[in-house]
N, C-alpha and C. Protein backbone atom coordinates (compact mmCIF):
# COMPACT_ATOMS: atom_id res chain seq x y z
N UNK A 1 48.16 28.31 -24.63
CA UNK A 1 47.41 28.24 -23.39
C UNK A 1 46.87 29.61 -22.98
N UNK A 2 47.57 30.25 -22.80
CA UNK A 2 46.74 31.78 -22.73
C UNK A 2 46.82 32.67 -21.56
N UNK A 3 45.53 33.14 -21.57
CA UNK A 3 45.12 33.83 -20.60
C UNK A 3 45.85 32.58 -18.81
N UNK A 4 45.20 31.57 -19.19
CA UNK A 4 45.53 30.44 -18.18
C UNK A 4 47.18 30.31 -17.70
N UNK A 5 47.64 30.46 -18.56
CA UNK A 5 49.03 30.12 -18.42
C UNK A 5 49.80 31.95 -17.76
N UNK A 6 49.61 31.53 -16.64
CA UNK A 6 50.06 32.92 -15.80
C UNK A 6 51.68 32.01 -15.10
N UNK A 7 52.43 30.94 -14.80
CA UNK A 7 53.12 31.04 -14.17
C UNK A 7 54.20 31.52 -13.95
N UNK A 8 55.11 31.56 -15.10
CA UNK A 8 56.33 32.41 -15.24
C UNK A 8 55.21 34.11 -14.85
N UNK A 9 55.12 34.42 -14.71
CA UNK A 9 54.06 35.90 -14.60
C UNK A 9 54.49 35.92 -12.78
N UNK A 10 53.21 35.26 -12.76
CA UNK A 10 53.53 34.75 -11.31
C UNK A 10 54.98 35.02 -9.96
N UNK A 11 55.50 34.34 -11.20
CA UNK A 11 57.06 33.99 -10.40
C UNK A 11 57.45 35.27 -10.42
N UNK A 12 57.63 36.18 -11.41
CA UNK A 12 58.49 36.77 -11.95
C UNK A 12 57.46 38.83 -11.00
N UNK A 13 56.26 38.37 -10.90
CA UNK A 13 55.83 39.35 -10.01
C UNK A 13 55.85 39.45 -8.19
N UNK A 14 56.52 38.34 -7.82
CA UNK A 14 56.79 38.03 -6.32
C UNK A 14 57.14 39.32 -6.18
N UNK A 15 58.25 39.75 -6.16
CA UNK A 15 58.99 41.14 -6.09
C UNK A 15 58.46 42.36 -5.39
N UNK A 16 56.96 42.60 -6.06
CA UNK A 16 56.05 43.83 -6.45
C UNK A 16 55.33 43.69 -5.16
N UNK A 17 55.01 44.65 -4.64
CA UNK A 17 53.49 44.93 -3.38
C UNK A 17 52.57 44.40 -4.04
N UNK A 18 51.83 43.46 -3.06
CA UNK A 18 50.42 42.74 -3.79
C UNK A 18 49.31 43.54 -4.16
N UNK A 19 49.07 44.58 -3.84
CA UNK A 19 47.96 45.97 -4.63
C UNK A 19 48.79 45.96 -5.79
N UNK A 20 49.84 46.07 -5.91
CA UNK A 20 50.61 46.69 -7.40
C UNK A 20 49.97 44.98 -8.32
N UNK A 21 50.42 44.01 -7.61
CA UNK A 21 50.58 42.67 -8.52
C UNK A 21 48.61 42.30 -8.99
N UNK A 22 47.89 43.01 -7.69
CA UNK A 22 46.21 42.62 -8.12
C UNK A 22 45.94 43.51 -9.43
N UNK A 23 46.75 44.58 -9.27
CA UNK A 23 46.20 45.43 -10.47
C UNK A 23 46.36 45.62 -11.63
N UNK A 24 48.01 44.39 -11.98
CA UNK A 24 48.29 44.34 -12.93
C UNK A 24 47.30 43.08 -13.30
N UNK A 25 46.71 42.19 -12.55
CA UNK A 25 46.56 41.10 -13.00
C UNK A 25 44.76 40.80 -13.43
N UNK A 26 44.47 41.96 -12.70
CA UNK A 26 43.52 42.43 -13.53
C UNK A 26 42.87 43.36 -14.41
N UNK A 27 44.14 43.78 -14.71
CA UNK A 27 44.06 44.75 -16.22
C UNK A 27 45.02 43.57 -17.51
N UNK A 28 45.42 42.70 -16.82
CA UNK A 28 45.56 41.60 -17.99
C UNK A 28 44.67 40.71 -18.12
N UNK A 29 43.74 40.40 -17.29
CA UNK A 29 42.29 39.94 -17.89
C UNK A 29 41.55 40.60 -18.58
N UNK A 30 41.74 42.21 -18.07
CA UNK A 30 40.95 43.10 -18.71
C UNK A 30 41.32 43.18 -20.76
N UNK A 31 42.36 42.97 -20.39
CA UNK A 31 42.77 42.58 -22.18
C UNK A 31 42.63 41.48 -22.67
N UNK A 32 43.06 40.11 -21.61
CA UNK A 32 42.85 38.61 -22.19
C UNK A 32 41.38 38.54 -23.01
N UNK A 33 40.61 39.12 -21.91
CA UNK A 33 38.94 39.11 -22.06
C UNK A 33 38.47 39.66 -23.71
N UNK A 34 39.43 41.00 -24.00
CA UNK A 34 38.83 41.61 -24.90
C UNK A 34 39.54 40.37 -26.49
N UNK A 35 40.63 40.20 -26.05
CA UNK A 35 41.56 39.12 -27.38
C UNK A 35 42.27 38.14 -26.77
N UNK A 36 41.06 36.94 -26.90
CA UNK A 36 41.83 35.82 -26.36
C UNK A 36 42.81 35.10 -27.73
N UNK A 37 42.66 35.69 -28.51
CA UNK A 37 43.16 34.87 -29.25
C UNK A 37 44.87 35.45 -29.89
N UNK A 38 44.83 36.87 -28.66
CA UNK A 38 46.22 37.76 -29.07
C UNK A 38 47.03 36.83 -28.16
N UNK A 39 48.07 36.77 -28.20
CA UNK A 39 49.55 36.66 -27.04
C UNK A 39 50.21 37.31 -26.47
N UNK A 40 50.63 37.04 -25.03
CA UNK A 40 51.16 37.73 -24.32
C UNK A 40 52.40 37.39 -24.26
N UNK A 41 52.91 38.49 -24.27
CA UNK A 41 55.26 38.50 -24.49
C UNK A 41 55.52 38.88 -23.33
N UNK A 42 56.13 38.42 -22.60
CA UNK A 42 56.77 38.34 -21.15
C UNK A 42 57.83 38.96 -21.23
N UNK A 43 58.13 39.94 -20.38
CA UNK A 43 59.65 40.39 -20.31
C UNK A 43 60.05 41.01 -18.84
N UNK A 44 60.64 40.02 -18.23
CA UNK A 44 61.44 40.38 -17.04
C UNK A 44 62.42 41.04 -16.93
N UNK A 45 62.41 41.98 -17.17
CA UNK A 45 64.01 42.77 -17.28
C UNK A 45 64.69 43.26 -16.47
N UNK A 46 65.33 44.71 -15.99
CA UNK A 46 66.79 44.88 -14.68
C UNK A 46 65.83 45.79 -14.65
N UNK A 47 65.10 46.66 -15.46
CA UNK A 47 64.07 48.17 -14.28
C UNK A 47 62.50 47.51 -14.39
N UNK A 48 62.26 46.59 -15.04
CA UNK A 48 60.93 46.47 -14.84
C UNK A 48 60.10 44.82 -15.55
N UNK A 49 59.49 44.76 -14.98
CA UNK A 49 58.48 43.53 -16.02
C UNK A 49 57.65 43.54 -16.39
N UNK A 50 57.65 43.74 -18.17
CA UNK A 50 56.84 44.23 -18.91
C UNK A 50 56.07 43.04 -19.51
N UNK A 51 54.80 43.28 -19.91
CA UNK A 51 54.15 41.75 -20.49
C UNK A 51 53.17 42.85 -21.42
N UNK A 52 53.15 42.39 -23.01
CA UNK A 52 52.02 42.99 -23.91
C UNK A 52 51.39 41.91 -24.40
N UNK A 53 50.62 42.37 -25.27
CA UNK A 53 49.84 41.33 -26.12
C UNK A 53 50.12 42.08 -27.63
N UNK A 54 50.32 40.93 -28.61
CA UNK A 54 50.61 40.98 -29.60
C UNK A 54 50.22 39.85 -30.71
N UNK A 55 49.70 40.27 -31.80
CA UNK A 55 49.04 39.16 -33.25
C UNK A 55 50.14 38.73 -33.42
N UNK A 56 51.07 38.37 -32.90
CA UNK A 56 52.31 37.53 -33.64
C UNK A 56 53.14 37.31 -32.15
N UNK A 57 54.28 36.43 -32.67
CA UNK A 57 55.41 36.29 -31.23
C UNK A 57 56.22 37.56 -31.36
N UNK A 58 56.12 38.58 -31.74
CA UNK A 58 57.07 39.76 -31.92
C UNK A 58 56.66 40.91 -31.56
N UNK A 59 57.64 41.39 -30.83
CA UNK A 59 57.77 42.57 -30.15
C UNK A 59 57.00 43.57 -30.97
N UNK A 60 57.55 43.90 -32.07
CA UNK A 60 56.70 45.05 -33.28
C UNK A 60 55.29 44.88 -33.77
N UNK A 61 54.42 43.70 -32.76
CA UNK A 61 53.38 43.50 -33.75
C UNK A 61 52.66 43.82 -32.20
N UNK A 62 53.49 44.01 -31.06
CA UNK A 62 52.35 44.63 -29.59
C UNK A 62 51.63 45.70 -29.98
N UNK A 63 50.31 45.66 -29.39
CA UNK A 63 49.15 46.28 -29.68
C UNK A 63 49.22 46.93 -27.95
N UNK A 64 49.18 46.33 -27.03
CA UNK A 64 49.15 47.12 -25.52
C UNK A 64 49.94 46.60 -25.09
N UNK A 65 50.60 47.28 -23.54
CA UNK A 65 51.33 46.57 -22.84
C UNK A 65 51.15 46.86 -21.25
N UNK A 66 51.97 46.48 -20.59
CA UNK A 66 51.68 46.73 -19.54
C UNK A 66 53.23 46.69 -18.89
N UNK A 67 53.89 47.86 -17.77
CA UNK A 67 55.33 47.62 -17.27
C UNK A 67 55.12 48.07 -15.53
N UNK A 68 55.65 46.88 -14.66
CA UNK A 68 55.78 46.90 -13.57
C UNK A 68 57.12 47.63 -13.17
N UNK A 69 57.28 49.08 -12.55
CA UNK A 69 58.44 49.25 -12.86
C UNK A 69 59.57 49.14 -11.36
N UNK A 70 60.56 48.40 -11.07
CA UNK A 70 61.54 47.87 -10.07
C UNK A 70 62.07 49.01 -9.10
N UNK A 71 61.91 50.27 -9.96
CA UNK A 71 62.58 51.46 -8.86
C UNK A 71 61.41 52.38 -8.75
N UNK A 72 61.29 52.61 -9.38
CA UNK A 72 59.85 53.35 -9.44
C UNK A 72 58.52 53.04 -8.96
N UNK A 73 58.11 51.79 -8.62
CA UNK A 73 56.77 51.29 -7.93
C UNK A 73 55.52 51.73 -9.23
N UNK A 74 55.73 52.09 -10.10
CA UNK A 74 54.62 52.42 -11.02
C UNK A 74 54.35 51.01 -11.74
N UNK A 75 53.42 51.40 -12.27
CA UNK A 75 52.26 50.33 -13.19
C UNK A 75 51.44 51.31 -14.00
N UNK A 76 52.53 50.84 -15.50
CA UNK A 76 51.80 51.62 -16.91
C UNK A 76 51.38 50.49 -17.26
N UNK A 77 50.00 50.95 -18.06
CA UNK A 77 49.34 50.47 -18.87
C UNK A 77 49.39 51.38 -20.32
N UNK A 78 50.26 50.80 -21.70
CA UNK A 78 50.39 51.89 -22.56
C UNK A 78 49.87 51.10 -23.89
N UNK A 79 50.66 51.68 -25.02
CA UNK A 79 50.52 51.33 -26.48
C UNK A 79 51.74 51.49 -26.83
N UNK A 80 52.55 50.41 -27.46
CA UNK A 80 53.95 50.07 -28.01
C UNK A 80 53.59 51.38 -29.13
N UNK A 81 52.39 51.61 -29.92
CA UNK A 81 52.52 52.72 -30.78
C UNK A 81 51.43 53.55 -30.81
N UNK A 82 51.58 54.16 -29.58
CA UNK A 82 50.90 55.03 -28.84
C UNK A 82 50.69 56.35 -29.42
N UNK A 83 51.76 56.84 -30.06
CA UNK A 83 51.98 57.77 -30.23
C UNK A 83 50.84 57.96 -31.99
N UNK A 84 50.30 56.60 -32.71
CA UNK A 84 49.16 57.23 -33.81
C UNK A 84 48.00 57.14 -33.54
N UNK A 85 47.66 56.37 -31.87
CA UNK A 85 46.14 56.65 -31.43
C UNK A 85 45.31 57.80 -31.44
N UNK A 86 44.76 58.29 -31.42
CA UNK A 86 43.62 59.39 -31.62
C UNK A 86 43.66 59.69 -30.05
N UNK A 87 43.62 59.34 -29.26
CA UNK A 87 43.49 59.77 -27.87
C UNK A 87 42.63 61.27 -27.67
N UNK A 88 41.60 61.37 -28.06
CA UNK A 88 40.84 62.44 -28.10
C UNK A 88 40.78 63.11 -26.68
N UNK A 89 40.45 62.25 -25.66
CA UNK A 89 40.68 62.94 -24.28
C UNK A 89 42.26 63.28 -24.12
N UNK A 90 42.88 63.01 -24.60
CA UNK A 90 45.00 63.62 -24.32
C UNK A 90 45.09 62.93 -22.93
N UNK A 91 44.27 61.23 -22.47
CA UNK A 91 44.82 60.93 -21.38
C UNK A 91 46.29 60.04 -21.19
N UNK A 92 46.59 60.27 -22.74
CA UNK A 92 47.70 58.83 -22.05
C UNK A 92 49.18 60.44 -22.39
N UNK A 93 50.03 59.68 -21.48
CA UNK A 93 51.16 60.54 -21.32
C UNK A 93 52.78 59.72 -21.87
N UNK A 94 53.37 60.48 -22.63
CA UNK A 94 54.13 60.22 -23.34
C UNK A 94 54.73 61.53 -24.17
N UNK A 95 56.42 61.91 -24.72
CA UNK A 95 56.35 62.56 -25.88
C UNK A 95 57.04 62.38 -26.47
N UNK A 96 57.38 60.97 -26.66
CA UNK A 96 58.96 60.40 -27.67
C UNK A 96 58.17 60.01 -28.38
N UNK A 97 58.56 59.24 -29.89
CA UNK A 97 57.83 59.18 -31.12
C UNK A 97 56.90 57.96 -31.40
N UNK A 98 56.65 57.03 -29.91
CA UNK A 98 56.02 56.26 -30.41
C UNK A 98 55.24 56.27 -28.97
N UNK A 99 55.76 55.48 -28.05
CA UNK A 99 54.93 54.64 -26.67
C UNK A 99 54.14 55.68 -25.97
N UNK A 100 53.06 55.64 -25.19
CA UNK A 100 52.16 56.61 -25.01
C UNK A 100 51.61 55.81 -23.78
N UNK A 101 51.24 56.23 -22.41
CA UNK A 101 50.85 55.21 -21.54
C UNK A 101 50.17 55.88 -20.36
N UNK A 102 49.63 54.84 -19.35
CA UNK A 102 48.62 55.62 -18.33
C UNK A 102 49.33 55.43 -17.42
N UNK A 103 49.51 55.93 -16.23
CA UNK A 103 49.82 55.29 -15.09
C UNK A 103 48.65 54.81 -14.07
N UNK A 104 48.37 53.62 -13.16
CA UNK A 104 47.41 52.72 -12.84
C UNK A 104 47.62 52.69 -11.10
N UNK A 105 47.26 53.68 -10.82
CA UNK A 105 47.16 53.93 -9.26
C UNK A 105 45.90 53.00 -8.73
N UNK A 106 44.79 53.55 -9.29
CA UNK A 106 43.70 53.05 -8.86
C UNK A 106 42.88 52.50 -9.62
N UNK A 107 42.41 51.12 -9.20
CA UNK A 107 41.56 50.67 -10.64
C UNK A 107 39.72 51.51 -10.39
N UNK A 108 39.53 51.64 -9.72
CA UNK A 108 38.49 52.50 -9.52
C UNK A 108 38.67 53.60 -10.62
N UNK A 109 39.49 54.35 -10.81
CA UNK A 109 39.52 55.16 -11.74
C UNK A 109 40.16 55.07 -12.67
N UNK A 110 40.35 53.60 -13.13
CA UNK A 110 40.79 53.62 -14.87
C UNK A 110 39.86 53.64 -15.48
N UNK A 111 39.96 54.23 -16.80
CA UNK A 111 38.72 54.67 -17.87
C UNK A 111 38.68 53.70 -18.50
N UNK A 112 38.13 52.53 -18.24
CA UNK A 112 38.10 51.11 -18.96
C UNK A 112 37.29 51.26 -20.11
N UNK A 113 35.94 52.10 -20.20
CA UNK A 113 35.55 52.09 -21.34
C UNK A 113 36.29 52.83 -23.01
N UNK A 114 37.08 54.01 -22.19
CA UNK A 114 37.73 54.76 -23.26
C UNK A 114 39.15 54.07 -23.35
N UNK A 115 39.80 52.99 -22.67
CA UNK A 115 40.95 52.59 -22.43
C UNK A 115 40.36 50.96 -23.82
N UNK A 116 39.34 50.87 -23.47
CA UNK A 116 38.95 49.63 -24.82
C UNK A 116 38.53 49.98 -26.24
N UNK A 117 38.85 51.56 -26.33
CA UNK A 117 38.36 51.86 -27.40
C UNK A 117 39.73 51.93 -27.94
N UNK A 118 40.51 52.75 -27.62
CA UNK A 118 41.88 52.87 -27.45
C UNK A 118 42.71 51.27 -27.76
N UNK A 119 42.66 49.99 -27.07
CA UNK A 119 42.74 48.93 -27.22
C UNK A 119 42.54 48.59 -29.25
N UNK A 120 41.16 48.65 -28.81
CA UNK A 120 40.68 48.36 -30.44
C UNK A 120 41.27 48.81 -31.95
N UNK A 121 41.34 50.17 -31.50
CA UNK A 121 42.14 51.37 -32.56
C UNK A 121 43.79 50.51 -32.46
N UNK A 122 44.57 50.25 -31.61
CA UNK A 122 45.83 49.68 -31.78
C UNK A 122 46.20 48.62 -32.24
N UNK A 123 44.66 47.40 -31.83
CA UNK A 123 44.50 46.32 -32.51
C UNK A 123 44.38 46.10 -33.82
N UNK A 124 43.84 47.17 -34.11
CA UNK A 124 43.99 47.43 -35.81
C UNK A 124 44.74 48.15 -36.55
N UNK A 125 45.89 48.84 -35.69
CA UNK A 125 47.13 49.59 -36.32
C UNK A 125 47.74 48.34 -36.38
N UNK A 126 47.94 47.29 -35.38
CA UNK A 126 49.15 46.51 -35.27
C UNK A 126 48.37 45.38 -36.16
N UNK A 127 47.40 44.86 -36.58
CA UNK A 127 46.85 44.04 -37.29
C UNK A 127 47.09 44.74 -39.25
N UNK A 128 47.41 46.01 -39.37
CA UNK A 128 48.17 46.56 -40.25
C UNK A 128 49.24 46.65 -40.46
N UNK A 129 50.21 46.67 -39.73
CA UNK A 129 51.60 47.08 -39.71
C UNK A 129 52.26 45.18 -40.03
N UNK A 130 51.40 44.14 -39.97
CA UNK A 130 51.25 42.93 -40.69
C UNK A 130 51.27 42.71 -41.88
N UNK A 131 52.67 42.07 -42.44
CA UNK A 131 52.69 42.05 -43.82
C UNK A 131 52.57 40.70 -44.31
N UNK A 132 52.93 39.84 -43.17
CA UNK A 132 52.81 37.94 -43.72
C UNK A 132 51.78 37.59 -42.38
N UNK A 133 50.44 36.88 -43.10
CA UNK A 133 49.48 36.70 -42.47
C UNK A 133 50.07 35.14 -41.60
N UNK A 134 51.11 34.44 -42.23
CA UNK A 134 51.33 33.29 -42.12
C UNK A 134 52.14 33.76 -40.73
N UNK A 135 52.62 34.38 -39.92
CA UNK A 135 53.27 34.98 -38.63
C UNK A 135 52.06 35.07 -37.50
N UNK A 136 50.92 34.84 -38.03
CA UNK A 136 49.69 35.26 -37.01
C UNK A 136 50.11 34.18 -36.05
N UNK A 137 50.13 34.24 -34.68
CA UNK A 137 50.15 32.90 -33.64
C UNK A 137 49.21 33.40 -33.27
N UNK A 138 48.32 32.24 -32.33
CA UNK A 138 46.86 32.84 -31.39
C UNK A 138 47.27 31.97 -30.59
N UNK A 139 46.97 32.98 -29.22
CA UNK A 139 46.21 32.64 -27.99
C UNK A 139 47.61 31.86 -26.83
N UNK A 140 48.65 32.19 -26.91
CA UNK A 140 49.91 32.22 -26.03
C UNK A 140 50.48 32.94 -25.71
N UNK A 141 51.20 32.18 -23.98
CA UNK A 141 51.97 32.88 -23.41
C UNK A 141 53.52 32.75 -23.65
N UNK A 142 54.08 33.85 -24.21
CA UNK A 142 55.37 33.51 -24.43
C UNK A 142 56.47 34.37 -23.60
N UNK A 143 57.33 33.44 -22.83
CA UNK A 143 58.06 34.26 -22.34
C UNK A 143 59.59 34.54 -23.00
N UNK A 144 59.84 36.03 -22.98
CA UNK A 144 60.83 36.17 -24.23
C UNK A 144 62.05 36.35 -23.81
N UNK A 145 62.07 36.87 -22.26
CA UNK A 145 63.53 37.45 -22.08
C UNK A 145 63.23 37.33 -20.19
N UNK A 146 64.50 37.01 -20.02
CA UNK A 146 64.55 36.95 -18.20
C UNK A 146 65.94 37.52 -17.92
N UNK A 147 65.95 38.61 -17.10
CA UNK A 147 67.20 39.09 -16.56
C UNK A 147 67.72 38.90 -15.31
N UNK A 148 68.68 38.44 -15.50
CA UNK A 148 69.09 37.70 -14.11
C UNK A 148 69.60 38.43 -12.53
N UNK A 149 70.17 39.76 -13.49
CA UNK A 149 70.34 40.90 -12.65
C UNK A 149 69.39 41.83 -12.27
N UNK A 150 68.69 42.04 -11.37
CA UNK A 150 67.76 42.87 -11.35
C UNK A 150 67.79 43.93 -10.22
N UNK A 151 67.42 44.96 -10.21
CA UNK A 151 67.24 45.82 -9.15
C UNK A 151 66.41 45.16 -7.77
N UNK A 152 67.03 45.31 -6.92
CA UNK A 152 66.31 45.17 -5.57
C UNK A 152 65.22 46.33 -5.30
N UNK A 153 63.99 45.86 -4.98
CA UNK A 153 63.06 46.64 -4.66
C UNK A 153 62.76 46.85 -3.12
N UNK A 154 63.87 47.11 -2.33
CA UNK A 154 63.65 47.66 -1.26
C UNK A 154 63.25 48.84 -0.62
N UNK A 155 62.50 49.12 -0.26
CA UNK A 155 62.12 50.54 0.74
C UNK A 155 63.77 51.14 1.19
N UNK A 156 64.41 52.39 0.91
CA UNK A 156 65.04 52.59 1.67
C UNK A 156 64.93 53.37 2.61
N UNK A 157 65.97 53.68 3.71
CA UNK A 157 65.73 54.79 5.02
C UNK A 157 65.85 55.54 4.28
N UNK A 158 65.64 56.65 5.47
CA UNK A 158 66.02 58.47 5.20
C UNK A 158 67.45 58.16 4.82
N UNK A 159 67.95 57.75 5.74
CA UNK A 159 69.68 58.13 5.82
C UNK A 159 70.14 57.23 4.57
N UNK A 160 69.27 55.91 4.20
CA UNK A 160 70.02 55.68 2.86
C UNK A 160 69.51 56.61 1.89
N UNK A 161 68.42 56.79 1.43
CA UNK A 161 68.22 57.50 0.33
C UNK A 161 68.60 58.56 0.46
N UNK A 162 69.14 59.37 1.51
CA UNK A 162 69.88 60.81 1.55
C UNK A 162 71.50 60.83 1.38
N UNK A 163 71.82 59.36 1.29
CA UNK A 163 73.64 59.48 0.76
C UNK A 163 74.23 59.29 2.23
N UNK A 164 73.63 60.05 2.98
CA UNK A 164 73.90 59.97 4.20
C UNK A 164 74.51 58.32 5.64
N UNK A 165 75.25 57.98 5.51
CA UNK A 165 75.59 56.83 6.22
C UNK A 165 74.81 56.47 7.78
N UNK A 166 74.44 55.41 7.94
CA UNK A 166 73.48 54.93 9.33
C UNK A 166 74.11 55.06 10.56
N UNK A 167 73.66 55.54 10.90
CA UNK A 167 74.47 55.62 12.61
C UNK A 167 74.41 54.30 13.48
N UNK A 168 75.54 53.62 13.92
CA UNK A 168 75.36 52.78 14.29
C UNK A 168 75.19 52.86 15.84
N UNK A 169 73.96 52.55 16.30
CA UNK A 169 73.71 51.94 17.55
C UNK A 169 74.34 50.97 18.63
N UNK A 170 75.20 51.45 19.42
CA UNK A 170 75.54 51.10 20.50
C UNK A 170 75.04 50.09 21.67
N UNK A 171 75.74 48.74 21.41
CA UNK A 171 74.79 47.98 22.49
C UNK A 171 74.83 48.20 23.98
């Protein structure tokens, strides 16, 4: 089903500020659009919910991804193997040996044209790193993993986030 089949997505982005949830959800069109015929891997996890697209149901064959993150309030948009793109501008940030990613404040200023070139180049690392053509799936949403424990995404006070205990108010 695809691109269409957003509901586990859905559910699983309640959590997030709705600017954070519009922007993921249209930088996953922004990829559905470019490969409808890739799949998207769902992963709800305890710091974040990550969803890529990938030529197969497997984690090792993601070409982009995308992670909503639970404590942090960020929204990367990266490459599972980021780290053999050409990235000629040096915009994506990363320095462990593979994942490489943007962070997505504003869609006004994502580089969508150099961010689809980037796309393409990974689509064809991970369309290599393919050794049984017979593994190809097209065009689903698969959800792979749901964690039941998750971080609460609450705003805290001063006095919580300073360690510091609340003074209790006197009726």
């Amino acid at each position: 089903m695809g691109k269409a089949d957003k509901k586990d997505l859905l559910r699983f982005m309640k959590p997030f500020p709705p600017d954070m949830q519009a922007r993921a959800l249209w930088l996953r069109d922004f990829v559905w659009d470019m490969y409808p015929t890739s799949n998207e891997l769902i992963y709800d996890n305890y710091n974040a919910l990550a969803f890529g697209w990938s030529i197969t149901d497997r984690l090792g064959h993601v070409f982009c991804t995308m992670a909503m993150g639970r404590t942090s309030g960020n929204l990367h948009f990266g490459f599972y193997y980021g780290a053999a793109l050409s990235d000629p501008e040096k915009l994506l940030i990363g320095k462990g040996n593979q994942y490489r990613y943007l962070l997505v404040h504003d869609l006004k200023k994502f580089p969508a044209g150099y961010i689809k070139k980037l796309i393409k180049e990974a689509y064809a690392h991970s369309l290599g790193k393919l050794k049984d053509k017979s593994a190809l799936v097209s065009g689903k949403t698969i959800t792979k993993s749901i964690s039941h424990s998750k971080r609460i995404l609450a705003r805290k006070t001063k006095s919580e986030s300073s360690g510091k205990p609340k003074k209790k108010v006197k009726k």
